[in-house]
Every structure is written in structure tokens, then in C-alpha cells.
PDB file of N, CA and C in Angstrom:
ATOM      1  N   UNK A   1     123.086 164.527  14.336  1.00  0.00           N
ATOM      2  CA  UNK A   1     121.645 164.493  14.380  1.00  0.00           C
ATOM      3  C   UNK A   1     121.069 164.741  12.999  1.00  0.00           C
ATOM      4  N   UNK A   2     121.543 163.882  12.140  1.00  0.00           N
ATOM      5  CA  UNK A   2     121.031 164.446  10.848  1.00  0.00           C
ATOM      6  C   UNK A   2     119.691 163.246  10.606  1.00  0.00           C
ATOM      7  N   UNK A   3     118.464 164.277   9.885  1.00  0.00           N
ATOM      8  CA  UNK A   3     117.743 163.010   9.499  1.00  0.00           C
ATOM      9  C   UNK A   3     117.258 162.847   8.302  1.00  0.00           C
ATOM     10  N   UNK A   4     116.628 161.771   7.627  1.00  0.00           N
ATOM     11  CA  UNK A   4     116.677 161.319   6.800  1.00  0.00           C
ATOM     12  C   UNK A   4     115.820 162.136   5.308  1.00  0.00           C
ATOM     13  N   UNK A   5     114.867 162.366   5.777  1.00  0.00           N
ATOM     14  CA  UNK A   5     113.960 164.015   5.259  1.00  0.00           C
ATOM     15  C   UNK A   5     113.536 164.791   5.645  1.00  0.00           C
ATOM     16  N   UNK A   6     114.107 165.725   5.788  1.00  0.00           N
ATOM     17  CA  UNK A   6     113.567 167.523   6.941  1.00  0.00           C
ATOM     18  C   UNK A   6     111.945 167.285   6.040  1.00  0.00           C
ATOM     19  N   UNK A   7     111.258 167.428   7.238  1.00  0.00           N
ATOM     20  CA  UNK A   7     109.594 167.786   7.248  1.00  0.00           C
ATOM     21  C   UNK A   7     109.602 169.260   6.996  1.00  0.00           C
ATOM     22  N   UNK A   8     108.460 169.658   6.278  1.00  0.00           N
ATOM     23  CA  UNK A   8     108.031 171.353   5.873  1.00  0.00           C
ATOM     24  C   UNK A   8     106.982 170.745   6.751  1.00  0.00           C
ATOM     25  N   UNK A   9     107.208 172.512   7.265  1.00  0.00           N
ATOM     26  CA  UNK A   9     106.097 172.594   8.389  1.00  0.00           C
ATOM     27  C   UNK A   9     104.895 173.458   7.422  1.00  0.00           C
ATOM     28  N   UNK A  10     103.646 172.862   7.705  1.00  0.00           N
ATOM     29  CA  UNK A  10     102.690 173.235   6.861  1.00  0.00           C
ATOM     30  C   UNK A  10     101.809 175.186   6.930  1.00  0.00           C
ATOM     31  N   UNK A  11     102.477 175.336   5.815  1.00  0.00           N
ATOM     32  CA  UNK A  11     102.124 176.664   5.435  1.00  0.00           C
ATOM     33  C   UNK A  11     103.146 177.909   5.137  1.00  0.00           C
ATOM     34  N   UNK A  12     104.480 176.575   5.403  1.00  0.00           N
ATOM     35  CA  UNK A  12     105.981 177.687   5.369  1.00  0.00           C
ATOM     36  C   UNK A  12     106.390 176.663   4.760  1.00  0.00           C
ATOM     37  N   UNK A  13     107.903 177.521   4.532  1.00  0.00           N
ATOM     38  CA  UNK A  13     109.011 177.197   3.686  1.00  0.00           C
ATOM     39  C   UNK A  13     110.114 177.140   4.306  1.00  0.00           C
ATOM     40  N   UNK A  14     109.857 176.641   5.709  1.00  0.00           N
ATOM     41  CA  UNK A  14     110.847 176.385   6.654  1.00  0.00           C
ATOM     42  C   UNK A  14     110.769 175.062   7.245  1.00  0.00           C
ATOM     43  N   UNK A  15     111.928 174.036   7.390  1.00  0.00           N
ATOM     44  CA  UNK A  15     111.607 172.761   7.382  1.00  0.00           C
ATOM     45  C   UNK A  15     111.641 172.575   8.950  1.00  0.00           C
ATOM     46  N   UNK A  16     111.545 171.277   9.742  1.00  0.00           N
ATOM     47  CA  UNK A  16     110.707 171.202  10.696  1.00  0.00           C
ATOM     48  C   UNK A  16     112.805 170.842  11.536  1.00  0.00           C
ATOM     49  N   UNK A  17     113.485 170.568  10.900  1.00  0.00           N
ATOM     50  CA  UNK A  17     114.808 170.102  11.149  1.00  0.00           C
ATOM     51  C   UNK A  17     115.494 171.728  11.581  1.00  0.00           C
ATOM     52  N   UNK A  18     115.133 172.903  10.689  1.00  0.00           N
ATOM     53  CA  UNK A  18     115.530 174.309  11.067  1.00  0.00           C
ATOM     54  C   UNK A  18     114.941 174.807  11.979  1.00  0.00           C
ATOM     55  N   UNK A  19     113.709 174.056  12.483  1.00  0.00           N
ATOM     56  CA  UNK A  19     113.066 174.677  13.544  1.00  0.00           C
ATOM     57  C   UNK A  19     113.595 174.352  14.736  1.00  0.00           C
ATOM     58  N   UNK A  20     114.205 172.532  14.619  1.00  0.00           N
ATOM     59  CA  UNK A  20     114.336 172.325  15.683  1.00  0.00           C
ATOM     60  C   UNK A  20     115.964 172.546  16.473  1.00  0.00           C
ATOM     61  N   UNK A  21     116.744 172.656  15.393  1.00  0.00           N
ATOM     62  CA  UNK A  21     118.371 173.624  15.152  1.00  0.00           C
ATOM     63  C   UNK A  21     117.767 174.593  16.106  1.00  0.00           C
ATOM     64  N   UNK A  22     117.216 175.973  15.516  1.00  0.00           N
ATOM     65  CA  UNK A  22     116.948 176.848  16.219  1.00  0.00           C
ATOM     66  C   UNK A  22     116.864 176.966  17.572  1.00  0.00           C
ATOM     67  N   UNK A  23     115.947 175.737  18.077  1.00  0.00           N
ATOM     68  CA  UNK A  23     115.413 175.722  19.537  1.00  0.00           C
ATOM     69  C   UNK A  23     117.032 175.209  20.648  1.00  0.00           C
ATOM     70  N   UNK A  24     117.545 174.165  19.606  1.00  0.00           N
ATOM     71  CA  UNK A  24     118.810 173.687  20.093  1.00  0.00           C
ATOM     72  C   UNK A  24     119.614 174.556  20.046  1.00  0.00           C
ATOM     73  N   UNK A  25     120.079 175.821  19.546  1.00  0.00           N
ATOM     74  CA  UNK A  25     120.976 176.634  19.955  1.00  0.00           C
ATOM     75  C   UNK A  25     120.406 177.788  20.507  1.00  0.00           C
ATOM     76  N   UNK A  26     119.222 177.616  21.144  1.00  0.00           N
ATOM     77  CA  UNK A  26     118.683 178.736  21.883  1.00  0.00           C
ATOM     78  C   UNK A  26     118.155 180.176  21.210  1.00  0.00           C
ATOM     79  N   UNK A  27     117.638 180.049  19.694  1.00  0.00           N
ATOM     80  CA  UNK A  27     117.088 181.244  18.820  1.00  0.00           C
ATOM     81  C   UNK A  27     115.850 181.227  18.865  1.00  0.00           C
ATOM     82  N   UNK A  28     115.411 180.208  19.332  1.00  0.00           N
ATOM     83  CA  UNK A  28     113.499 180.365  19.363  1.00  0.00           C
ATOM     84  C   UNK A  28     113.365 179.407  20.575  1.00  0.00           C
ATOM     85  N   UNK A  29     112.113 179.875  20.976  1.00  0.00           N
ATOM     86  CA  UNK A  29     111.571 179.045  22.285  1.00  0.00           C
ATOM     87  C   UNK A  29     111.206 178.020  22.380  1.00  0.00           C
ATOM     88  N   UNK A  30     110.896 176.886  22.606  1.00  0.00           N
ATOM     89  CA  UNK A  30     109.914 175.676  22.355  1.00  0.00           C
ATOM     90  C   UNK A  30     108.299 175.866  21.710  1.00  0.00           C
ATOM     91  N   UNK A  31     107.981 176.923  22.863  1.00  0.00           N
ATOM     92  CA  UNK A  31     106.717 177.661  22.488  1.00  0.00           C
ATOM     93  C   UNK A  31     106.563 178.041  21.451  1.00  0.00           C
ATOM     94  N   UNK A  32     107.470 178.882  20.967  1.00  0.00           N
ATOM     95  CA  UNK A  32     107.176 179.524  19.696  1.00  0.00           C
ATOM     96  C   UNK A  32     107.599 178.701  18.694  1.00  0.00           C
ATOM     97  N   UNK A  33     108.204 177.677  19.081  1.00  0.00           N
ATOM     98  CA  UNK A  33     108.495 176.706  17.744  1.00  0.00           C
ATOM     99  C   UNK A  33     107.538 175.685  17.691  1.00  0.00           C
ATOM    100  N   UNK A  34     106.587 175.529  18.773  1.00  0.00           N
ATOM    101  CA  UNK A  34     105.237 174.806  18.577  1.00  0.00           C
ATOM    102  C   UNK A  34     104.506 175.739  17.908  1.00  0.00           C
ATOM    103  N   UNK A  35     104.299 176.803  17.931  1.00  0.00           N
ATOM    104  CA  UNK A  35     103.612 177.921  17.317  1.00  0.00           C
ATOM    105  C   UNK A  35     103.697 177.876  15.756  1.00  0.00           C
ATOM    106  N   UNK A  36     104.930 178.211  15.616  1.00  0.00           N
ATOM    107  CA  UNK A  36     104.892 178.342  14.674  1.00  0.00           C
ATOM    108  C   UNK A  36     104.831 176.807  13.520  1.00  0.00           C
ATOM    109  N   UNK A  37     105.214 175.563  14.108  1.00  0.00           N
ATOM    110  CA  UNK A  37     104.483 174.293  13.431  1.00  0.00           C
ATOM    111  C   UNK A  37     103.169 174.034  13.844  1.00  0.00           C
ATOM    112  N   UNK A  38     102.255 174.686  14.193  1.00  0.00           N
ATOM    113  CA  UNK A  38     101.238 174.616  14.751  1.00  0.00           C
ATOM    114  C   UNK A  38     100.966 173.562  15.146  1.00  0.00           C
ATOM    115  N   UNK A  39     101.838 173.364  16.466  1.00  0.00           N
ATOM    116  CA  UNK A  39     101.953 171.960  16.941  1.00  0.00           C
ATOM    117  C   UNK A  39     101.288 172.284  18.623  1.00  0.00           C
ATOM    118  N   UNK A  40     100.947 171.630  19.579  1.00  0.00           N
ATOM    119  CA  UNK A  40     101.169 172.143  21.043  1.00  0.00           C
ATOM    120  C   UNK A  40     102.178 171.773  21.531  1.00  0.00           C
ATOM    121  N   UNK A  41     102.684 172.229  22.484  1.00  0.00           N
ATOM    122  CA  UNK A  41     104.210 172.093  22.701  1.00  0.00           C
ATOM    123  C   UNK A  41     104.432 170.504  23.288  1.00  0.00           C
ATOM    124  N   UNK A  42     103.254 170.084  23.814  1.00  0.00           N
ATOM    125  CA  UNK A  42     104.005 168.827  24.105  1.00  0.00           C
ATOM    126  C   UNK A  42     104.515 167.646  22.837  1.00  0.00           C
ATOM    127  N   UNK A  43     103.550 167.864  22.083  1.00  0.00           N
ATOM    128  CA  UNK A  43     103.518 167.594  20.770  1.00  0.00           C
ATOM    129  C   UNK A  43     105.086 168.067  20.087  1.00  0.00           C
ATOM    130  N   UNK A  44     105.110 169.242  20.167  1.00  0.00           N
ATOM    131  CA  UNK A  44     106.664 169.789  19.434  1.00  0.00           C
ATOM    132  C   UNK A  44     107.579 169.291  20.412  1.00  0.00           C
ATOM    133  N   UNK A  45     107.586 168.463  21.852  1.00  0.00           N
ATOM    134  CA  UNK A  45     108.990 168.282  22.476  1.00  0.00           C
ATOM    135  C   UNK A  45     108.916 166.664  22.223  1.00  0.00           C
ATOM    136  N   UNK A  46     107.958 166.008  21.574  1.00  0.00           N
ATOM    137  CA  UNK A  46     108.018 164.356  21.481  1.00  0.00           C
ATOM    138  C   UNK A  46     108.579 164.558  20.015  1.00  0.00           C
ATOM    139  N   UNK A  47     108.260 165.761  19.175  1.00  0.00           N
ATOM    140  CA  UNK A  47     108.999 165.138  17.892  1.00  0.00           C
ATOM    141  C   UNK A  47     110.696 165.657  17.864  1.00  0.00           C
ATOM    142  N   UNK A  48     110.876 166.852  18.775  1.00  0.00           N
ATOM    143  CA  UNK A  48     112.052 167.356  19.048  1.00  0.00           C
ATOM    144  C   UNK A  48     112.672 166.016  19.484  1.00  0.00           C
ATOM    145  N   UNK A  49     112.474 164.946  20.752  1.00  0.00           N
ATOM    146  CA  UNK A  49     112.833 164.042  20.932  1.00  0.00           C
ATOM    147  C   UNK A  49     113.425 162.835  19.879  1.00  0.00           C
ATOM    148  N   UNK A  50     112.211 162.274  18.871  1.00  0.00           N
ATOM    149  CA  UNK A  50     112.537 161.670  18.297  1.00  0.00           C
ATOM    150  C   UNK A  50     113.578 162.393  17.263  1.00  0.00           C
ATOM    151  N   UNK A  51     113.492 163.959  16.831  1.00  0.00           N
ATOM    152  CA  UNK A  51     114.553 164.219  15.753  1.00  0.00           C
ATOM    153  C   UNK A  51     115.854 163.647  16.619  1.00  0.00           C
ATOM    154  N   UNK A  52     116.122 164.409  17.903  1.00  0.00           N
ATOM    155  CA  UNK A  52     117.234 164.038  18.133  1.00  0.00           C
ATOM    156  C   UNK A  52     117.800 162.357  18.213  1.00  0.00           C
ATOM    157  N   UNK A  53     116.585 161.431  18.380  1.00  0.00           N
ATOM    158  CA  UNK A  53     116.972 160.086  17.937  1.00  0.00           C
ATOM    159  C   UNK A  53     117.709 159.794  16.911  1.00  0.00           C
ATOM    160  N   UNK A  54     117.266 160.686  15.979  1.00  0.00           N
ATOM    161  CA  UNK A  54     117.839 160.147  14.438  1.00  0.00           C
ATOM    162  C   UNK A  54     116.248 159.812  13.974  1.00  0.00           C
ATOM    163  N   UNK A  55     115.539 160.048  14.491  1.00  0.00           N
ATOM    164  CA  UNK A  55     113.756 159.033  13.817  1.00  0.00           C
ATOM    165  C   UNK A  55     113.145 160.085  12.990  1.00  0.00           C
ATOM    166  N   UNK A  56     113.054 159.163  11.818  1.00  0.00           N
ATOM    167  CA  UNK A  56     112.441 160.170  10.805  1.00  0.00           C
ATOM    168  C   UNK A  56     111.159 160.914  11.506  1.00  0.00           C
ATOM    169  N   UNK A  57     110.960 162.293  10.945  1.00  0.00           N
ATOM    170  CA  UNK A  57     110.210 162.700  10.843  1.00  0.00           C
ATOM    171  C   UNK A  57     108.669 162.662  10.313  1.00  0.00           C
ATOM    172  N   UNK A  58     107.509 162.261  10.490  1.00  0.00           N
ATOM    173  CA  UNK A  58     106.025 162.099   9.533  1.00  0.00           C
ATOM    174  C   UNK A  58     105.358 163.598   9.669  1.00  0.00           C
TER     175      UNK A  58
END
């Protein structure tokens, strides 16, 4: 599942590819990983989706 440029999530220094690692081995919630990309979660599980495609990130 690697992709082509990890997205920074805006206002950190944590890319949007470590966020979504995290959620995939069960260290953060969905919730809180919409939270913290200040995304809403349905929003954070369509791009969780496409990471796991392989589809770049915008």
C-alpha cells in the first residue's frame, strides 16, 4: 500500500499515510484520525479507501 506522495495533514508534521498506518494497525480510531486531519469521518474513510487503492492522495 505504498503511495506515491504522503499528504501533510494541515497544521502538523504528520503525514496523512502515518495517520492512516495508525488506524490500520489499530493505534488511533477513525474518529480521532478524522479529528485530527480535520476531516469528518466519512470524509477520512473515502480517502482511507482510496489510500488503500494505491490512489494518490490531494
Amino acid at each position: 500500500m505504498k503511495n506515491s506522495l504522503p499528504e501533510k495533514v494541515p497544521g502538523s508534521k504528520v503525514s496523512a499515510e502515518e495517520i492512516f498506518g495508525q488506524v490500520v494497525y489499530g493505534l488511533l480510531s477513525p474518529p480521532e484520525a478524522a479529528k485530527v486531519m480535520k476531516l469528518s469521518v466519512r470524509q477520512f474513510y473515502r480517502r482511507l479507501a482510496a489510500w488503500k487503492r494505491g490512489e494518490a492522495l490531494d
